[in-house]
Protein backbone atom coordinates (compact mmCIF):
# COMPACT_ATOMS: atom_id res chain seq x y z
CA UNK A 1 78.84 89.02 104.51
CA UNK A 2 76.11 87.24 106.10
CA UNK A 3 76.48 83.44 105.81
CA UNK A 4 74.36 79.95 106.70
CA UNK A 5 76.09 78.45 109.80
CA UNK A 6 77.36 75.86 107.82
CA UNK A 7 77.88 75.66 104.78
CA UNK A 8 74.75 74.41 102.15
CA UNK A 9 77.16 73.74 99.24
CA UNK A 10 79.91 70.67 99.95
CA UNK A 11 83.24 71.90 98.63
CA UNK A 12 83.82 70.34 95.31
CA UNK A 13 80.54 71.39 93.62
CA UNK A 14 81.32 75.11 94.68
CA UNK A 15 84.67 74.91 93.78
CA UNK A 16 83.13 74.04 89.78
CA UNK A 17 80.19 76.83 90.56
CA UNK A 18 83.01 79.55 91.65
CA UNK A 19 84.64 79.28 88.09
CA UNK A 20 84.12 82.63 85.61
CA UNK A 21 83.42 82.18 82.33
CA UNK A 22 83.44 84.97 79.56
CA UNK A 23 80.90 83.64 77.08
CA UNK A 24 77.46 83.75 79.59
CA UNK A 25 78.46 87.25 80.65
CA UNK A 26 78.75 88.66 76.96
CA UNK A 27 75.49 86.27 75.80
CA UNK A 28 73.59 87.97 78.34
CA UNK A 29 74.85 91.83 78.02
CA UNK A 30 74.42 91.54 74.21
CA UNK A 31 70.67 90.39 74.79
CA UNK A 32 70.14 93.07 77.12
CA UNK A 33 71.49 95.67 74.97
CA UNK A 34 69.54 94.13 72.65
CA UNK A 35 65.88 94.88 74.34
CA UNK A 36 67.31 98.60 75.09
CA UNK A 37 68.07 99.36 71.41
CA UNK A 38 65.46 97.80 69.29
CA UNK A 39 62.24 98.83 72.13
CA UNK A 40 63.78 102.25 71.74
CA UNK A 41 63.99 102.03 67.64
CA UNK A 42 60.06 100.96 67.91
CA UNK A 43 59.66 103.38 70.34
CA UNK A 44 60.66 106.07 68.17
CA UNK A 45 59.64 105.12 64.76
CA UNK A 46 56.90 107.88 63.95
CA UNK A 47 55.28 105.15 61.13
CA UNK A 48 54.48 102.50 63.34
CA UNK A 49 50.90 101.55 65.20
CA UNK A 50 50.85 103.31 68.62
CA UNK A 51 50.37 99.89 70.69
CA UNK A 52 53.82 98.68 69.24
CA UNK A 53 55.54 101.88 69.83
CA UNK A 54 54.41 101.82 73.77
CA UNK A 55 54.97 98.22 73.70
CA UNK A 56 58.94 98.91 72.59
CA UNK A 57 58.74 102.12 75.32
CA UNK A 58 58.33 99.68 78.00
CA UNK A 59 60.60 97.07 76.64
CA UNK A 60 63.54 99.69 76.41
CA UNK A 61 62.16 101.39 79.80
CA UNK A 62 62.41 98.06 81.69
CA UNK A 63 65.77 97.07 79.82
CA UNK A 64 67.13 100.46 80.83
CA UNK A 65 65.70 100.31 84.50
CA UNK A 66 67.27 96.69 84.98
CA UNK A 67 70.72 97.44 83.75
CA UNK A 68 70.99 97.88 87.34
CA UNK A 69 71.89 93.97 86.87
CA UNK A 70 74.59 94.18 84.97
CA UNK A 71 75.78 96.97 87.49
CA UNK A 72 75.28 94.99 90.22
CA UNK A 73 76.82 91.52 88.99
CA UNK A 74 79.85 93.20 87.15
CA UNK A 75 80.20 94.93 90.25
CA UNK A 76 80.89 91.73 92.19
CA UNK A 77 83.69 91.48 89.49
CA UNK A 78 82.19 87.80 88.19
CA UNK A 79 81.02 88.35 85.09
CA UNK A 80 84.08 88.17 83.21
CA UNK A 81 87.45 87.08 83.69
CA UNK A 82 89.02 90.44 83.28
CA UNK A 83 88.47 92.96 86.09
CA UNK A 84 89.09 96.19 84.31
CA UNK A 85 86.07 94.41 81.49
CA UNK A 86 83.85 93.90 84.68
CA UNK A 87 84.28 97.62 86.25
CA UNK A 88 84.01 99.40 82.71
CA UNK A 89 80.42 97.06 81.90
CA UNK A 90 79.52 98.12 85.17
CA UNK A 91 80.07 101.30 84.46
CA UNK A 92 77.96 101.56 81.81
CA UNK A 93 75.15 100.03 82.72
CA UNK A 94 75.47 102.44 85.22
CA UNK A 95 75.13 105.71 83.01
CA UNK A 96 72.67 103.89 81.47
CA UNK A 97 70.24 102.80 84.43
CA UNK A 98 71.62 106.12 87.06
CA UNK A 99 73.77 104.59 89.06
CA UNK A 100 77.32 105.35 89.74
CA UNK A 101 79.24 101.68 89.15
CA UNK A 102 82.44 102.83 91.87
CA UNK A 103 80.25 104.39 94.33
CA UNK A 104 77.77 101.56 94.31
CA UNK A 105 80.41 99.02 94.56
CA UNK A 106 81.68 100.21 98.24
CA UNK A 107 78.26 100.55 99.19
CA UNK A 108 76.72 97.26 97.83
CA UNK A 109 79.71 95.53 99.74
CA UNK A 110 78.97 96.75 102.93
CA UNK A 111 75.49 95.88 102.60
CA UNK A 112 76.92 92.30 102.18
CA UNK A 113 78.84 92.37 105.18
CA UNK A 114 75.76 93.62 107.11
CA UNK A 115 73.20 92.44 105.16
CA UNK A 116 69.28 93.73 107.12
CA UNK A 117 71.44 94.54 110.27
CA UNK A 118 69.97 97.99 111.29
CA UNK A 119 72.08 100.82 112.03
CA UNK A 120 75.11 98.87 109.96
CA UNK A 121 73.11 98.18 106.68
CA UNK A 122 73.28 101.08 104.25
CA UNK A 123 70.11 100.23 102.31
CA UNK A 124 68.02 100.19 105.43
CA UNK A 125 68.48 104.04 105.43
CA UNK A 126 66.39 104.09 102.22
CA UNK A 127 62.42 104.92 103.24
CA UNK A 128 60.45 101.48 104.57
CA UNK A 129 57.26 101.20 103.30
CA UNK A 130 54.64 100.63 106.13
CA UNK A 131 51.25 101.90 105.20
CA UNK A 132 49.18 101.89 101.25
CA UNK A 133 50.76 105.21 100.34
CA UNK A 134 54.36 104.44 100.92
CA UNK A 135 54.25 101.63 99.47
CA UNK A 136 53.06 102.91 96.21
CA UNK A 137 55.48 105.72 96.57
CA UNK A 138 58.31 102.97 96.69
CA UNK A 139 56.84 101.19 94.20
CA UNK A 140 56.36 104.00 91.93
CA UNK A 141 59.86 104.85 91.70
CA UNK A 142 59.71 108.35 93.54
CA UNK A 143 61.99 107.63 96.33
CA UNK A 144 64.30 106.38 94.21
CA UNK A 145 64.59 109.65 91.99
CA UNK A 146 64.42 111.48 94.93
CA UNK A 147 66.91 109.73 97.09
CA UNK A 148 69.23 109.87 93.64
CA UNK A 149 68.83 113.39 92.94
CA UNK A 150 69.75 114.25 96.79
CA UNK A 151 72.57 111.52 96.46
CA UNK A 152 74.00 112.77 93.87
CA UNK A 153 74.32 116.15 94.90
CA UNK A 154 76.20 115.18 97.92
CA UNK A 155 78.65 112.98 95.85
CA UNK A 156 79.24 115.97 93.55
CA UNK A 157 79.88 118.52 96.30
CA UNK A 158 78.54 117.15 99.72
CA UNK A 159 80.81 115.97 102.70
CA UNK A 160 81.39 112.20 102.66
CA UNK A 161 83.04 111.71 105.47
CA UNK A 162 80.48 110.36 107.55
CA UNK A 163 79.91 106.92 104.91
CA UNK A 164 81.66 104.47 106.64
CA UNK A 165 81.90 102.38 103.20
CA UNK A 166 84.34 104.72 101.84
CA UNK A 167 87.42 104.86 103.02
CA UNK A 168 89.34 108.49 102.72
CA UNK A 169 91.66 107.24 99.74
CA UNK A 170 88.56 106.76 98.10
CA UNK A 171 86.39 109.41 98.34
CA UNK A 172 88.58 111.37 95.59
CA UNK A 173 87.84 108.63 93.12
CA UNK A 174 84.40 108.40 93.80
CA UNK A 175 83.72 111.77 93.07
CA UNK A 176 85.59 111.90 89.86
CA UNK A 177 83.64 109.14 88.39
CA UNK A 178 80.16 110.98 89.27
CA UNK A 179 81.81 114.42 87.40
CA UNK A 180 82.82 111.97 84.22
CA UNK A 181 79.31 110.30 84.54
CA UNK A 182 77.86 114.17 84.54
CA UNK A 183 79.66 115.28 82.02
CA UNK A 184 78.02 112.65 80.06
CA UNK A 185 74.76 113.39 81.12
CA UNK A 186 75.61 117.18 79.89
CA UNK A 187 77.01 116.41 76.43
CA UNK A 188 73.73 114.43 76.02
CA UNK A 189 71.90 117.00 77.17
CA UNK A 190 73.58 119.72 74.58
CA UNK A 191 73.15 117.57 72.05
CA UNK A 192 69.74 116.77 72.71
CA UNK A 193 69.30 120.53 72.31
CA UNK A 194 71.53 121.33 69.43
CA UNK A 195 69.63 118.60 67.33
CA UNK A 196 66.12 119.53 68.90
CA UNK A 197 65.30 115.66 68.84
CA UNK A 198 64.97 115.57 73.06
CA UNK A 199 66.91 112.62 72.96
CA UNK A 200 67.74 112.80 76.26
CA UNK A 201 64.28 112.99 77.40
CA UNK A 202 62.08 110.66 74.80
CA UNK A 203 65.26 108.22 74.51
CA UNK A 204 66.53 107.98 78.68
CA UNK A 205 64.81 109.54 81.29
CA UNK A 206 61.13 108.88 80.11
CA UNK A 207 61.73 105.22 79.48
CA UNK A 208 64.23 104.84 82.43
CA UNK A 209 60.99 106.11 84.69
CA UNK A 210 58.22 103.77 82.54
CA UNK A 211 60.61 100.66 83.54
CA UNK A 212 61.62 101.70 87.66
CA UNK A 213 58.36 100.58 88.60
CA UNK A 214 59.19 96.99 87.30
CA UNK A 215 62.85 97.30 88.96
CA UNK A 216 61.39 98.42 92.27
CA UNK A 217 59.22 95.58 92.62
CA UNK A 218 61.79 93.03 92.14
CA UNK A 219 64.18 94.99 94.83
CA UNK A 220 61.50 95.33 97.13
CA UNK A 221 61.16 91.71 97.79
CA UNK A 222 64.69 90.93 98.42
CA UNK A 223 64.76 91.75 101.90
CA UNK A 224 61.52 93.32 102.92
CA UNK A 225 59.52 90.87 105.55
CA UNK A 226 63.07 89.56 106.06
CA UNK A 227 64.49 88.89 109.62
CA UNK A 228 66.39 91.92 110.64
CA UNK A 229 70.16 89.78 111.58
CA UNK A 230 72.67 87.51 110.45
CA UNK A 231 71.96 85.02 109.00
CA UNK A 232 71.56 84.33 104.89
CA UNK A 233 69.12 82.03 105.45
CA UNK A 234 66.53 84.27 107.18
CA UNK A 235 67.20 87.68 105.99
CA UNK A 236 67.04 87.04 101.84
CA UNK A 237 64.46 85.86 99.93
CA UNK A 238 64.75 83.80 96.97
CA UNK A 239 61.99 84.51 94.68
CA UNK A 240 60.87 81.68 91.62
CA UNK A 241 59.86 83.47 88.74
CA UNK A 242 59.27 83.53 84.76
CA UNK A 243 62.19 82.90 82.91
CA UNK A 244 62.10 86.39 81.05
CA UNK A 245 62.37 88.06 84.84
CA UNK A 246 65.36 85.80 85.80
CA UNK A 247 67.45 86.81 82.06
CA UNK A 248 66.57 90.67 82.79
CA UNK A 249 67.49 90.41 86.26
CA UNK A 250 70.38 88.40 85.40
CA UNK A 251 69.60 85.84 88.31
CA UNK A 252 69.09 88.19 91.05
CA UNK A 253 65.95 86.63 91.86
CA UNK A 254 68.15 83.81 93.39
CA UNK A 255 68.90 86.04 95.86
CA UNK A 256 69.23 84.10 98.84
CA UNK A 257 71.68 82.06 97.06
CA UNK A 258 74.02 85.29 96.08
CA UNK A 259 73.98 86.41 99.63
CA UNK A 260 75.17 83.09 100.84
CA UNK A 261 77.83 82.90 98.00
CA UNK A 262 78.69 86.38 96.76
CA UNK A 263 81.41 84.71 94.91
CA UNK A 264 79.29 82.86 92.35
CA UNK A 265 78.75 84.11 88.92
CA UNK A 266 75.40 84.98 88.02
CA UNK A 267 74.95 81.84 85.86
CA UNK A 268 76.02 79.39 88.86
CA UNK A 269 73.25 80.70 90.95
CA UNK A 270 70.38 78.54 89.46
CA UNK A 271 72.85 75.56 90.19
CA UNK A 272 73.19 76.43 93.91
CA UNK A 273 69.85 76.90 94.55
CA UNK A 274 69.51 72.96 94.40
CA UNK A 275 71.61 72.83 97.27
CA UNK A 276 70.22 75.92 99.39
CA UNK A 277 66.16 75.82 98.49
CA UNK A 278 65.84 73.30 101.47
CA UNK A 279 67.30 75.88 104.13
CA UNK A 280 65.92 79.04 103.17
CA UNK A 281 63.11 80.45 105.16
CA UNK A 282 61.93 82.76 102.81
CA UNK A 283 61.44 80.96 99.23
CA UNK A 284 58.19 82.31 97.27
CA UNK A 285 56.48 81.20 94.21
CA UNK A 286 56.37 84.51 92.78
CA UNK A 287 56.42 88.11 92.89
CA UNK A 288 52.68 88.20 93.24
CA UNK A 289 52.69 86.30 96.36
CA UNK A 290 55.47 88.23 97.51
CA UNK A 291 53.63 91.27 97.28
CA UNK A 292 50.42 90.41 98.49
CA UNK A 293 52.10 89.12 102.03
CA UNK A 294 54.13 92.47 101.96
CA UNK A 295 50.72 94.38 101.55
CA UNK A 296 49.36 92.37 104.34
CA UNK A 297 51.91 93.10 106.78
CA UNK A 298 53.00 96.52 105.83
CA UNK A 299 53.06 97.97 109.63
CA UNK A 300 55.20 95.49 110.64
CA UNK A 301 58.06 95.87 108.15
CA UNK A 302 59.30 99.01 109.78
CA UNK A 303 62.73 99.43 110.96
CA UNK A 304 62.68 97.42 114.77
CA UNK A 305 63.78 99.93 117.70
């Protein structure tokens, strides 16, 4: 877990931060269900103009593409009290945004423990963006479907023996919760077909890929242009953003702040950032600026040798 060298937050205010509370957790899941289900009902509703019915597409896409939040902060186990209610919302959201909640736990945490370190950080072996192209490949979602489908396919049948976030005991569990998560997927599927409605299709995948692009903005600046090391301070950025970002994302784009305190609940980290904003070295107003220094210094965000 990479860490400030002291601490930013004196004891007794992150003592109050660390505390869970049930209510923001289901306020927040019940909104984002919310956006999923009624941009998918305008989505589908035959009767309605054709600007509303794209406009509730790309609300549902973007709900559906950013239920990677709830994955990720139920994955921490702080959104609720209960950690069996935290590891079945994360598991969920991650049916619903392709993501396999037990899998993604193990490796999440070891990117936390080696957060930007290369050769030790698991999301550094994702493709770097360095030139116009990759970048709108990354940005488009491709490598992300592509790296899934090849990821899944070695969770369902490959040899994980080589990922040093998963320890033997729990490989076996790992790939029992991708078969479940299939067998979802399938039962969709057949009845997708049975009712010739292409549920599966009009109602998941084609809105999941309408919102990734949205999602793989916001990821891309959480690191990217980062220093490549230790410390929280240098290799996160905090991004300051709309209101409507920050309740999708559930927070995430206080992401220097989560780094620094993994143990805060999602709706602490505004709070801390009054404490950290003063120490961060990467703290933009924005992810336009974000992206237009990331365009400008593409080359130099590859992997150092």
């Amino acid at each position: 877990m990479a860490q400030a060298s002291t601490p930013l937050i004196p004891r007794q205010p992150l003592a109050e931060l660390n505390g869970l509370r049930d209510a923001p957790g289901w306020i927040r899941l019940t909104s984002h269900v919310l956006t999923i289900v009624v941009g998918g009902i305008l989505w589908r509703a035959a009767g309605l103009p054709w600007g509303l019915r794209l406009l509730g597409l790309l609300a549902s896409g973007i709900g559906l593409a950013t239920g990677f939040a709830p994955l990720h902060e139920c994955g921490h186990r702080t959104v609720f009290r209960s950690k069996r209610l935290n590891d079945g919302v994360a598991w969920c959201a991650g049916l619903l945004s392709f993501y396999n909640s037990p899998f993604y736990r193990r490796y999440h945490q070891w990117h936390h423990r080696f957060t930007h370190q290369p050769g030790l950080d698991p999301e550094l072996e994702d493709p770097v963006p360095t030139s116009g192209w990759t970048y709108l490949l990354e940005v488009s979602g491709w490598h992300w479907w592509t790296g899934k489908l090849s990821g899944y396919h070695s969770l369902l049948w490959g040899d994980l023996s080589d990922r040093a976030y998963l320890s033997p005991e729990s490989i076996p569990q790992v790939r029992r919760s991708v078969r479940v998560q299939f067998l979802v997927y399938g039962l969709l599927l057949l009845a997708s077909l049975i009712g010739g409605n292409g549920f599966l299709w009009w109602s998941w995948l084609l809105p999941l890929a309408v919102g990734q692009p949205f999602l793989r903005l916001l990821l891309l600046a959480e690191h990217s242009g980062c220093s490549f090391g230790t410390d929280g301070t240098t290799n996160t950025r905090t991004t300051l953003t709309i209101a409507p970002v920050r309740w999708l994302m559930w927070n995430m784009p206080f992401h220097a702040e989560h780094h620094l305190y993994p143990s805060l609940p999602f709706h602490a980290l505004p709070a801390a950032h009054r404490w950290t904003a003063p120490h961060l070295s990467h703290l933009d107003p924005g992810y336009l600026a974000v992206h237009r220094e990331l365009l400008r210094q593409l080359p130099s965000l590859a992997l150092p040798r």
